[in-house]
C-alpha atoms as a PDB file:
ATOM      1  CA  UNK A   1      48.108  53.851 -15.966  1.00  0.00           C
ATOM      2  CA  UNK A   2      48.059  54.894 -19.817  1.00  0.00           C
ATOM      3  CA  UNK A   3      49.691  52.923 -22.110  1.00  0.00           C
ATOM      4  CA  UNK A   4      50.928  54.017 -24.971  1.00  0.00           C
ATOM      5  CA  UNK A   5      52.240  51.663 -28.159  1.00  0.00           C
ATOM      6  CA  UNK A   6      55.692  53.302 -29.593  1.00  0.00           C
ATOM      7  CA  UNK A   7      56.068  52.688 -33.555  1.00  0.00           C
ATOM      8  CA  UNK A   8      59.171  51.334 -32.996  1.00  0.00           C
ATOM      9  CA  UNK A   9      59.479  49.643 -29.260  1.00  0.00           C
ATOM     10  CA  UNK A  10      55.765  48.302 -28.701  1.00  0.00           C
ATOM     11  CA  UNK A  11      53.172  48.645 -25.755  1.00  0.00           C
ATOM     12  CA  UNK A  12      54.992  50.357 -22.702  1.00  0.00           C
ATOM     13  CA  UNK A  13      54.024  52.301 -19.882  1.00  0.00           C
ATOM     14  CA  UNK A  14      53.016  56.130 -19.884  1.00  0.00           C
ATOM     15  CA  UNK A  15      56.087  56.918 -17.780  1.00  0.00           C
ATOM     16  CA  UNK A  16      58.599  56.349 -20.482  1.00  0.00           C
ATOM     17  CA  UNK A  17      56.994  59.002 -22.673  1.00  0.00           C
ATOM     18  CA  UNK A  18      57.111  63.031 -23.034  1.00  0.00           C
ATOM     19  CA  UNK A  19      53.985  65.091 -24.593  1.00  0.00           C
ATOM     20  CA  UNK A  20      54.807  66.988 -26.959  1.00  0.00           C
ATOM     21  CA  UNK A  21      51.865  68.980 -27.511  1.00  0.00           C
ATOM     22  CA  UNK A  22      49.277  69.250 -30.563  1.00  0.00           C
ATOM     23  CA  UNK A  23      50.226  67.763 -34.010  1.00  0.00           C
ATOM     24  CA  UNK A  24      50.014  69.370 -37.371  1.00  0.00           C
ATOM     25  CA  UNK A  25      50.935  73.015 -36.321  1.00  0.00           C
ATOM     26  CA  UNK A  26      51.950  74.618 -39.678  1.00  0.00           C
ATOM     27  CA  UNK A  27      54.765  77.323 -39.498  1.00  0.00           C
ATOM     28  CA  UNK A  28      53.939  80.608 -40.628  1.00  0.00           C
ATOM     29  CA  UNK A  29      55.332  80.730 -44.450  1.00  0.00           C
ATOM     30  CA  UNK A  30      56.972  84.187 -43.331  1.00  0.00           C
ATOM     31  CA  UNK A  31      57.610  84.636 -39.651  1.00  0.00           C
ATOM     32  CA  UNK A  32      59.088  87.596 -40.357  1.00  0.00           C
ATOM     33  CA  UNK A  33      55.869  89.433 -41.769  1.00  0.00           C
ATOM     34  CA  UNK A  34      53.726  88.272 -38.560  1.00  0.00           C
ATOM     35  CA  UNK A  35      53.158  91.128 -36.012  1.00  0.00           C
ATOM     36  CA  UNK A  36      53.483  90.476 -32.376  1.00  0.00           C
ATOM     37  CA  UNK A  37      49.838  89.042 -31.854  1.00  0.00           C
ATOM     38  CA  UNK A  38      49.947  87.083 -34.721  1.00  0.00           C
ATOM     39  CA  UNK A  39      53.535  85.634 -33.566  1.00  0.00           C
ATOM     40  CA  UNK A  40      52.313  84.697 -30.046  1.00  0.00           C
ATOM     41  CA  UNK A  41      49.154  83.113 -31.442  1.00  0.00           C
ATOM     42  CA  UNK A  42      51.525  81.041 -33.161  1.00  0.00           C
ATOM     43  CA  UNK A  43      53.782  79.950 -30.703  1.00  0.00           C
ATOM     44  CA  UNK A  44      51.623  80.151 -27.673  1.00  0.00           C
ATOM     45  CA  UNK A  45      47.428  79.285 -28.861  1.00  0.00           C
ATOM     46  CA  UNK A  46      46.362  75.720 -29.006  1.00  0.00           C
ATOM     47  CA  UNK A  47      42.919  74.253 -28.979  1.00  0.00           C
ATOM     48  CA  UNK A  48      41.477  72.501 -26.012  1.00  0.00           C
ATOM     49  CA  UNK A  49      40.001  69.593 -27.675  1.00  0.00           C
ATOM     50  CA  UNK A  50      37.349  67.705 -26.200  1.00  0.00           C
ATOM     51  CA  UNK A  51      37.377  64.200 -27.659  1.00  0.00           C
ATOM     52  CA  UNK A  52      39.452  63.068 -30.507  1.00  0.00           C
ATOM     53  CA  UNK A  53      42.659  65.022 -31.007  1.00  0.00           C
ATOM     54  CA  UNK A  54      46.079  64.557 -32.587  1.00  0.00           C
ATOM     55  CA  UNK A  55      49.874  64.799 -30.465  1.00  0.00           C
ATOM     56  CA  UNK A  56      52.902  64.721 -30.632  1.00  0.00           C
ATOM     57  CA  UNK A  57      54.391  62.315 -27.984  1.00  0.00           C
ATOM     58  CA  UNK A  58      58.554  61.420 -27.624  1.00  0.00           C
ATOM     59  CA  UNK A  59      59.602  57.761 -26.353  1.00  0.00           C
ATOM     60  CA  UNK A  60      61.906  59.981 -24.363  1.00  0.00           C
ATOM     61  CA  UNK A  61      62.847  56.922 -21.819  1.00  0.00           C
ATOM     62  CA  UNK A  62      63.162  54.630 -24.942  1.00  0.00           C
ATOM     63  CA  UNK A  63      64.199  55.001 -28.554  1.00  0.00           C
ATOM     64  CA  UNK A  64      63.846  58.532 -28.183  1.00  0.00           C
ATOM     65  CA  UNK A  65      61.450  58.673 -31.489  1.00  0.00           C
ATOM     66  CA  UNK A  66      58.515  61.276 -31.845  1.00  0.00           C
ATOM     67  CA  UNK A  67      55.407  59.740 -33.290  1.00  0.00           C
ATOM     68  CA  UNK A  68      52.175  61.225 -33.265  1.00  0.00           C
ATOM     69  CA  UNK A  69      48.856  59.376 -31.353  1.00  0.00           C
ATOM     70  CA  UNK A  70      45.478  59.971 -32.076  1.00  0.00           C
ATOM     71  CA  UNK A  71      43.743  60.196 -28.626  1.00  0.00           C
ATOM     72  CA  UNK A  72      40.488  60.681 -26.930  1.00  0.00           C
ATOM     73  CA  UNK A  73      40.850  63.467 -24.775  1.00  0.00           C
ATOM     74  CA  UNK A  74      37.644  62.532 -22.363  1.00  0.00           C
ATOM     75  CA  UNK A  75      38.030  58.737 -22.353  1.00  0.00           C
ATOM     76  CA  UNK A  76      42.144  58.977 -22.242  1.00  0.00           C
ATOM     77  CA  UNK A  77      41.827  55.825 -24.885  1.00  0.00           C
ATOM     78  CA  UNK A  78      44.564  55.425 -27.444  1.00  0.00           C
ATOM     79  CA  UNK A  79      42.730  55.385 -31.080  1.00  0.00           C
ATOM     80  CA  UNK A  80      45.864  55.015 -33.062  1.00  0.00           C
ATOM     81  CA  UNK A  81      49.845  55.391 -32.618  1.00  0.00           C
ATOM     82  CA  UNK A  82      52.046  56.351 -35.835  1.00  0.00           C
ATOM     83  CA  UNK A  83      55.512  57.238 -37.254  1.00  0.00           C
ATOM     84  CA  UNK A  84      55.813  60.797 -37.396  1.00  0.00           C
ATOM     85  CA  UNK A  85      56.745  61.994 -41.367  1.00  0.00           C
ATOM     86  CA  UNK A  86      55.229  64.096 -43.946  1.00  0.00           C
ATOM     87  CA  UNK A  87      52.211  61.492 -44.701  1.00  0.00           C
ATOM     88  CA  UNK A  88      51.306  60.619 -41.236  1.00  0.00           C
ATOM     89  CA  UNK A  89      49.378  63.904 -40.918  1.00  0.00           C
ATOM     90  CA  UNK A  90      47.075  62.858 -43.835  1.00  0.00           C
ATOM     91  CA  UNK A  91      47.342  59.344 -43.312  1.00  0.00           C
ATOM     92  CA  UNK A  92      44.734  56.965 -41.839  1.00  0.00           C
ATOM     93  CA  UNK A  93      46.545  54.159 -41.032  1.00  0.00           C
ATOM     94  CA  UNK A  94      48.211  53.065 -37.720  1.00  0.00           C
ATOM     95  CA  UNK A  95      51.379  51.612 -37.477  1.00  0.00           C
END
Protein backbone atom coordinates (compact mmCIF):
# COMPACT_ATOMS: atom_id res chain seq x y z
CA UNK A 1 0.00 0.00 0.00
CA UNK A 2 1.33 3.59 -1.13
CA UNK A 3 0.75 6.31 0.88
CA UNK A 4 0.53 9.42 -0.20
CA UNK A 5 0.58 12.87 2.16
CA UNK A 6 -2.25 15.43 0.71
CA UNK A 7 -1.16 19.27 1.25
CA UNK A 8 -4.16 19.84 2.81
CA UNK A 9 -5.65 16.45 4.61
CA UNK A 10 -2.29 14.62 5.72
CA UNK A 11 -0.93 10.94 5.29
CA UNK A 12 -3.82 8.73 3.77
CA UNK A 13 -4.04 5.75 1.83
CA UNK A 14 -3.36 5.40 -2.05
CA UNK A 15 -7.02 4.51 -2.59
CA UNK A 16 -8.37 7.93 -1.93
CA UNK A 17 -6.28 9.41 -4.73
CA UNK A 18 -6.54 9.79 -8.75
CA UNK A 19 -3.21 10.15 -11.04
CA UNK A 20 -3.28 12.65 -12.94
CA UNK A 21 -0.47 12.13 -15.13
CA UNK A 22 3.00 14.08 -15.63
CA UNK A 23 3.43 17.64 -14.17
CA UNK A 24 4.70 20.71 -15.87
CA UNK A 25 3.22 20.05 -19.42
CA UNK A 26 3.35 23.55 -21.03
CA UNK A 27 0.47 24.38 -23.55
CA UNK A 28 1.42 25.14 -26.91
CA UNK A 29 1.46 29.21 -27.03
CA UNK A 30 -0.70 28.74 -30.35
CA UNK A 31 -2.62 25.53 -30.67
CA UNK A 32 -3.96 26.71 -33.54
CA UNK A 33 -0.58 26.90 -35.61
CA UNK A 34 0.37 23.14 -34.52
CA UNK A 35 -0.19 20.55 -37.34
CA UNK A 36 -1.73 17.27 -36.58
CA UNK A 37 1.59 15.49 -35.37
CA UNK A 38 2.63 18.21 -33.48
CA UNK A 39 -1.03 18.39 -31.78
CA UNK A 40 -1.06 14.67 -30.84
CA UNK A 41 2.48 14.86 -29.49
CA UNK A 42 1.02 17.31 -27.32
CA UNK A 43 -1.88 15.80 -26.03
CA UNK A 44 -0.95 12.20 -26.29
CA UNK A 45 3.45 11.84 -25.72
CA UNK A 46 4.74 11.59 -22.24
CA UNK A 47 8.04 10.35 -20.99
CA UNK A 48 8.46 7.07 -19.27
CA UNK A 49 10.62 8.10 -16.50
CA UNK A 50 12.71 5.79 -14.75
CA UNK A 51 13.43 7.16 -11.28
CA UNK A 52 12.57 10.56 -10.09
CA UNK A 53 9.62 12.16 -11.85
CA UNK A 54 7.02 14.84 -11.20
CA UNK A 55 2.71 14.19 -11.15
CA UNK A 56 -0.05 15.42 -10.89
CA UNK A 57 -2.21 13.47 -8.33
CA UNK A 58 -6.16 14.60 -7.16
CA UNK A 59 -7.34 13.78 -3.41
CA UNK A 60 -10.34 12.73 -5.44
CA UNK A 61 -11.91 10.68 -2.26
CA UNK A 62 -10.95 13.71 -0.03
CA UNK A 63 -10.67 17.46 -0.42
CA UNK A 64 -10.71 16.99 -3.96
CA UNK A 65 -7.32 19.23 -4.33
CA UNK A 66 -4.63 18.53 -7.12
CA UNK A 67 -1.12 18.79 -5.82
CA UNK A 68 1.79 17.62 -7.51
CA UNK A 69 4.34 14.66 -5.83
CA UNK A 70 7.71 14.15 -6.65
CA UNK A 71 8.10 10.31 -6.91
CA UNK A 72 10.51 7.57 -7.56
CA UNK A 73 9.22 5.69 -10.26
CA UNK A 74 11.43 2.30 -9.48
CA UNK A 75 11.32 2.42 -5.67
CA UNK A 76 7.43 3.77 -5.64
CA UNK A 77 8.87 6.13 -2.58
CA UNK A 78 7.24 9.49 -2.07
CA UNK A 79 10.24 12.25 -2.23
CA UNK A 80 8.03 15.21 -1.71
CA UNK A 81 4.13 16.19 -1.82
CA UNK A 82 3.15 19.98 -2.71
CA UNK A 83 0.35 22.53 -3.41
CA UNK A 84 -0.12 22.77 -6.95
CA UNK A 85 0.32 26.82 -8.17
CA UNK A 86 2.50 28.70 -10.43
CA UNK A 87 5.76 28.34 -8.04
CA UNK A 88 5.45 24.78 -7.14
CA UNK A 89 6.91 23.80 -10.54
CA UNK A 90 10.16 25.72 -9.71
CA UNK A 91 9.97 25.32 -6.17
CA UNK A 92 12.04 23.02 -3.93
CA UNK A 93 10.26 22.90 -1.00
CA UNK A 94 7.61 20.39 0.28
CA UNK A 95 4.67 21.28 1.93
Amino acid sequence: MLLIKCPWCGERDETEFSYGGEAAIKRPLKPKDLNDKDWADYLFMRKNTRGLFLEQWNHSVGCRQWFLVERNTVTYEIISTKRMNSDALNSEDSQ
